[in-house]
C-alpha atoms as a PDB file:
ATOM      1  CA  UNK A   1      34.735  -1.201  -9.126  1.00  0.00           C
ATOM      2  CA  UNK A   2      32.062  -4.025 -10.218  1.00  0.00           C
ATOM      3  CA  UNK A   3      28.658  -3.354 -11.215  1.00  0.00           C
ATOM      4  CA  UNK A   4      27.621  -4.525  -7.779  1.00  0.00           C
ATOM      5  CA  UNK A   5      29.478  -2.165  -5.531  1.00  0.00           C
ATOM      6  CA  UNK A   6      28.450   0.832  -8.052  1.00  0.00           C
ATOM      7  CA  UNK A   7      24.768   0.146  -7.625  1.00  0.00           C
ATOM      8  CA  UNK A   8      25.364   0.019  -3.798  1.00  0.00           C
ATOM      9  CA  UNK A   9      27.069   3.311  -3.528  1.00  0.00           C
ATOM     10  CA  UNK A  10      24.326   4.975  -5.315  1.00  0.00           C
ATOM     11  CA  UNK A  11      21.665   3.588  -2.971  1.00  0.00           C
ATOM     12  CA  UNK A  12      23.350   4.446  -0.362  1.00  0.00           C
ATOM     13  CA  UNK A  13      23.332   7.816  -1.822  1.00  0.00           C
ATOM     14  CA  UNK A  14      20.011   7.785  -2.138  1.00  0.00           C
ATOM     15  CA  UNK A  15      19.091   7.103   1.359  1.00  0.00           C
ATOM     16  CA  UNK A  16      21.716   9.568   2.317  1.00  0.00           C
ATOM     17  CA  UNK A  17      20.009  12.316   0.180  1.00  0.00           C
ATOM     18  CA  UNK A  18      16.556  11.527   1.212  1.00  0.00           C
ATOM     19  CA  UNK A  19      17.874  11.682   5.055  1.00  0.00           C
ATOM     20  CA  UNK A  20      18.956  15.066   3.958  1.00  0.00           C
ATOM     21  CA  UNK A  21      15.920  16.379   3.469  1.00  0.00           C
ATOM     22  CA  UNK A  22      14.095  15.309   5.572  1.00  0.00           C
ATOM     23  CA  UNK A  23      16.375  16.167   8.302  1.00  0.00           C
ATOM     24  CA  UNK A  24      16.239  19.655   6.839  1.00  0.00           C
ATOM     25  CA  UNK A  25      12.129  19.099   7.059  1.00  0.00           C
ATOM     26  CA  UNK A  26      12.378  18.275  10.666  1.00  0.00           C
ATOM     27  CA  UNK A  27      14.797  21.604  11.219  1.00  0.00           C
ATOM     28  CA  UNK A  28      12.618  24.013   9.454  1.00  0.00           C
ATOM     29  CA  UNK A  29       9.310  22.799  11.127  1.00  0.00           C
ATOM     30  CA  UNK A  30      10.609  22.559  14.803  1.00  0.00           C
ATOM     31  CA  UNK A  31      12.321  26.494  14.039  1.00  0.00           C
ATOM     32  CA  UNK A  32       8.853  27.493  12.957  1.00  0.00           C
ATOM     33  CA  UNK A  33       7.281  26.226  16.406  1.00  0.00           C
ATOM     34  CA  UNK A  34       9.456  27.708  18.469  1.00  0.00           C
ATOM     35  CA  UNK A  35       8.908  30.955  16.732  1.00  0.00           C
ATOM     36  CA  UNK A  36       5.680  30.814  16.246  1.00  0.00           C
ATOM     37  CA  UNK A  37       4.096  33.325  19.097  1.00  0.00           C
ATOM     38  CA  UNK A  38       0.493  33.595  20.549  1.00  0.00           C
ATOM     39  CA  UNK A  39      -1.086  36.442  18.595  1.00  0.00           C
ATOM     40  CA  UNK A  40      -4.508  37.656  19.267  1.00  0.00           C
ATOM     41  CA  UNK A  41      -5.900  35.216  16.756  1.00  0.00           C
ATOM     42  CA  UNK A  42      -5.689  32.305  18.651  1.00  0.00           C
ATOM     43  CA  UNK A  43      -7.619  29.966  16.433  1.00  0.00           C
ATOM     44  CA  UNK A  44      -5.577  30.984  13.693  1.00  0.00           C
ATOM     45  CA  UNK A  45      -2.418  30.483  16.117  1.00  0.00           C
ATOM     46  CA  UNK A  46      -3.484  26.896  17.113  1.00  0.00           C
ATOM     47  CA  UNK A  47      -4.451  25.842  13.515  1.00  0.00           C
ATOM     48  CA  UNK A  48      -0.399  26.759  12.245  1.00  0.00           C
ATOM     49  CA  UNK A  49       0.335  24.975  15.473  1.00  0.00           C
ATOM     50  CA  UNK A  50      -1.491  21.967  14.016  1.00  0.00           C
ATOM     51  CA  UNK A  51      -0.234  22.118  10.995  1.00  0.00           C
ATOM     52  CA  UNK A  52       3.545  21.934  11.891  1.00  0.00           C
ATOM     53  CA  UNK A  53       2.926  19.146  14.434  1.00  0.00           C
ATOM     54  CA  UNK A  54       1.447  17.002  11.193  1.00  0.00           C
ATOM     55  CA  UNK A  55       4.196  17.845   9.096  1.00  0.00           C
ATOM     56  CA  UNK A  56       6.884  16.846  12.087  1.00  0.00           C
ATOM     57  CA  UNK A  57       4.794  13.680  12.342  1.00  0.00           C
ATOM     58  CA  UNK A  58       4.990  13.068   8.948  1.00  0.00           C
ATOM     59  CA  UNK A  59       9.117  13.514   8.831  1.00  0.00           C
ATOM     60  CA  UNK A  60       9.474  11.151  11.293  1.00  0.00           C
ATOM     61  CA  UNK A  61       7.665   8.653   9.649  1.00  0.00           C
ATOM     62  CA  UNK A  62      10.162   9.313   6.576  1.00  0.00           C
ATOM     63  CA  UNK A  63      12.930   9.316   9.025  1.00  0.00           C
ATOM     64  CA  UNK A  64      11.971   5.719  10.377  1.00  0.00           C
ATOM     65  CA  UNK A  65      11.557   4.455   6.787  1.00  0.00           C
ATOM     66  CA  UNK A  66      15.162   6.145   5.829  1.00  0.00           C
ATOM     67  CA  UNK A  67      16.081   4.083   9.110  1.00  0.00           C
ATOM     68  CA  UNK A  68      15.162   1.204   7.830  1.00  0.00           C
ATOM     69  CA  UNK A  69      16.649   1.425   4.553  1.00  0.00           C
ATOM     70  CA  UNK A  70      20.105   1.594   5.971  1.00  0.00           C
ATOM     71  CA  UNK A  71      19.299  -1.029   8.071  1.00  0.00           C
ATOM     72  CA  UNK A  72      18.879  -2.910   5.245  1.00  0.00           C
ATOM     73  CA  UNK A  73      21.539  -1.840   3.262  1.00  0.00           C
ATOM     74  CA  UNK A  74      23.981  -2.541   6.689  1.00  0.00           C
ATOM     75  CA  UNK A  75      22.408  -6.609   5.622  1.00  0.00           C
ATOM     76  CA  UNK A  76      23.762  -6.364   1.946  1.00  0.00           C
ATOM     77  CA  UNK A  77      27.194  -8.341   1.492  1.00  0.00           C
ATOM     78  CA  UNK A  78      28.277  -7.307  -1.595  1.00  0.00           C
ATOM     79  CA  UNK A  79      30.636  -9.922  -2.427  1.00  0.00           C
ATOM     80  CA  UNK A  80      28.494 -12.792  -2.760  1.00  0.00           C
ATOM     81  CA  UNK A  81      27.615 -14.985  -5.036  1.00  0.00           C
ATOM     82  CA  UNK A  82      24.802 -17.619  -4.870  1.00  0.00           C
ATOM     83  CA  UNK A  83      23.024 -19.171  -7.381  1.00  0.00           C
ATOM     84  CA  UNK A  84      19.485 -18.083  -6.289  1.00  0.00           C
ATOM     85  CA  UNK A  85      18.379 -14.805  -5.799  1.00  0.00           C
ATOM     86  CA  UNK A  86      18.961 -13.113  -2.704  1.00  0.00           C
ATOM     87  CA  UNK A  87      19.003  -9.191  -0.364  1.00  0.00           C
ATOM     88  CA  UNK A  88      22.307  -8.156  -2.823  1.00  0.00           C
ATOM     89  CA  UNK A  89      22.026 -10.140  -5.676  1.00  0.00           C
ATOM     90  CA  UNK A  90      21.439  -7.920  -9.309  1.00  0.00           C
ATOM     91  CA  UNK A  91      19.381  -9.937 -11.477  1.00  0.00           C
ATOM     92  CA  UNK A  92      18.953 -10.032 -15.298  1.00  0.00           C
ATOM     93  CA  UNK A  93      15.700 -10.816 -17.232  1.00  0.00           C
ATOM     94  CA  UNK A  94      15.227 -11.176 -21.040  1.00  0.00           C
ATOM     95  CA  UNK A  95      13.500  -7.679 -20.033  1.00  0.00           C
ATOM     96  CA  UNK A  96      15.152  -5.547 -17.161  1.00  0.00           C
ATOM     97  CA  UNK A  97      18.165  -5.431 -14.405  1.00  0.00           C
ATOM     98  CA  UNK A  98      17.135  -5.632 -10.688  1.00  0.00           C
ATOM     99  CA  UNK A  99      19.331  -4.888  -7.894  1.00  0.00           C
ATOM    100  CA  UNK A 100      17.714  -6.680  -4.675  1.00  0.00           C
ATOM    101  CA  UNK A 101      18.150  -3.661  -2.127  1.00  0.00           C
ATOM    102  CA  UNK A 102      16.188  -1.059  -1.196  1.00  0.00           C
ATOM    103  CA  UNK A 103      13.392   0.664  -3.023  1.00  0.00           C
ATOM    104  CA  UNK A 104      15.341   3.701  -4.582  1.00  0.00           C
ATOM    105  CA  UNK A 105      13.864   3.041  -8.350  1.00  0.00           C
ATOM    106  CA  UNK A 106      15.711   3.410 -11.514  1.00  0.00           C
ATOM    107  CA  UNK A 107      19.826   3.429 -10.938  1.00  0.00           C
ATOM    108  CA  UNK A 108      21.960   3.868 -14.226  1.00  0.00           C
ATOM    109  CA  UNK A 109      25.824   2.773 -14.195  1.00  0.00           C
ATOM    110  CA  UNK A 110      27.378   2.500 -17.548  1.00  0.00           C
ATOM    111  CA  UNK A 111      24.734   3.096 -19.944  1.00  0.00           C
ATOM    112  CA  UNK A 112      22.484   0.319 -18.676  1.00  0.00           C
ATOM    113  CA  UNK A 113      19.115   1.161 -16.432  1.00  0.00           C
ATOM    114  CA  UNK A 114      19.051  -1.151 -12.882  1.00  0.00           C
ATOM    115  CA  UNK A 115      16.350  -1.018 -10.813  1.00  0.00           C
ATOM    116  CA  UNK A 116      16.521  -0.946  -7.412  1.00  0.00           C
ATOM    117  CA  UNK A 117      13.858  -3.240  -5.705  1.00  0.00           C
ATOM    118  CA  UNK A 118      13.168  -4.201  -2.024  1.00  0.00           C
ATOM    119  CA  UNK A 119      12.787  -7.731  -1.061  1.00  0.00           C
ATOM    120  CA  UNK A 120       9.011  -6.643  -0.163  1.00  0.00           C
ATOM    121  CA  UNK A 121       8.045  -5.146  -3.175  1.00  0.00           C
ATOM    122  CA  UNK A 122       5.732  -7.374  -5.184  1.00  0.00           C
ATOM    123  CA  UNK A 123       8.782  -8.087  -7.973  1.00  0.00           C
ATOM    124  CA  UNK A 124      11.422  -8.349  -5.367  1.00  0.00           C
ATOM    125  CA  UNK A 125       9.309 -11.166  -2.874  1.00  0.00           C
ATOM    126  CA  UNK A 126       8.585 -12.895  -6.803  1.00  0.00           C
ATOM    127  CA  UNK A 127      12.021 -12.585  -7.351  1.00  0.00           C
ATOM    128  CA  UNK A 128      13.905 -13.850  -4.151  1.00  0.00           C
ATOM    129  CA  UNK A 129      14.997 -17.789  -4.349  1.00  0.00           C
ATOM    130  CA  UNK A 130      14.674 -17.580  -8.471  1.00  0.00           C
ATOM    131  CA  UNK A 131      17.500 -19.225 -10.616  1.00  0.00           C
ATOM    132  CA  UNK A 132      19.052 -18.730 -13.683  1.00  0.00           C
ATOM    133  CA  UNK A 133      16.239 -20.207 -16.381  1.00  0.00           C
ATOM    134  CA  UNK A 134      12.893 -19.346 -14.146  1.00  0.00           C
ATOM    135  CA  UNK A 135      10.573 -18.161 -15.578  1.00  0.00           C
ATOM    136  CA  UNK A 136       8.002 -15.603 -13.602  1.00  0.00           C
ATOM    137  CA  UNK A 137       4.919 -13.274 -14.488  1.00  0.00           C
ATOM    138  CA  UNK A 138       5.139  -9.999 -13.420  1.00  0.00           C
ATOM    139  CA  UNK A 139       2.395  -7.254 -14.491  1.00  0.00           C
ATOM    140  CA  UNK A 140       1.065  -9.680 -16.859  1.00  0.00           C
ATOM    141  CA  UNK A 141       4.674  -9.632 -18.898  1.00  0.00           C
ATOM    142  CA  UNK A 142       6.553 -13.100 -18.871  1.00  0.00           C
ATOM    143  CA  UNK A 143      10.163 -12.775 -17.815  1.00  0.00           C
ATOM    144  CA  UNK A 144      13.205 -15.443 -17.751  1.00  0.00           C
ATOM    145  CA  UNK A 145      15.661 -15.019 -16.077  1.00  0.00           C
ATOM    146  CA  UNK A 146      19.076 -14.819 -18.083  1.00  0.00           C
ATOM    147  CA  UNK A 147      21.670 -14.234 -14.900  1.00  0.00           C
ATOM    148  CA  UNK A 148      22.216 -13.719 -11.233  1.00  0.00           C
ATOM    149  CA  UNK A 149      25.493 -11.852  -9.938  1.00  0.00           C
END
């Protein structure tokens, strides 16, 4: 299994994980309103009430990003090579490893630290349509770029 596919499986992982919880999030919150009961403090009643509404809202807004994610990751064709960078392509820098994908951070596969960018991150937009010898600024640190698989 290439380098490639590893870093793939592990953000898909990720997203699978973070789906997980969130998922778990949305459970626990919508048990919690349906058990929640009118007591004689009603303020008190209403402000819980409140409080589990935000936190559903909030979840959902996870869920849609998580949503996304895999929507991207569906885009990612593993198997191919181009000579600029590109959604899929892993990129080495006299500095760092970058796997164009999905914002899931630091990945490690063998030893070696990747980090998984999305194409709308500042480094990943600098990044996308680079070749092998640019040269680009990012966070005030000069980086060239050594190879693109």
């Amino acid at each position: 299994m290439n380098i490639k596919h590893q870093l793939f499986i592990q953000c898909e992982a990720f997203v699978n994980k973070r789906l997980q919880t969130v998922e778990e999030i949305i459970s626990s919150n919508q048990n919690a309103l349906q058990s929640e009961t009118k007591s004689s403090a009603g303020d008190k009643h209403e402000t819980g009430r409140a409080m589990l509404q935000l936190e559903m809202e909030k979840a959902g807004q996870q869920l849609s990003g998580i949503i996304k994610m895999r929507e991207i990751l569906s885009k990612i064709n593993i198997g191919k090579i181009s000579e600029t960078a590109h959604l899929g392509s892993v990129v080495k820098t006299n500095k760092a490893f970058f796997f164009i994908s999905i914002s899931a951070g630091q990945l490690i596969i063998k030893g070696k630290t990747y980090f998984a960018i999305s194409v709308s991150s500042p480094i990943g937009s600098m990044l996308l349509g680079k070749k092998v010898g640019d040269i680009f600024i990012f966070n005030k640190v000069e980086q060239k770029i050594k190879e693109i698989f």
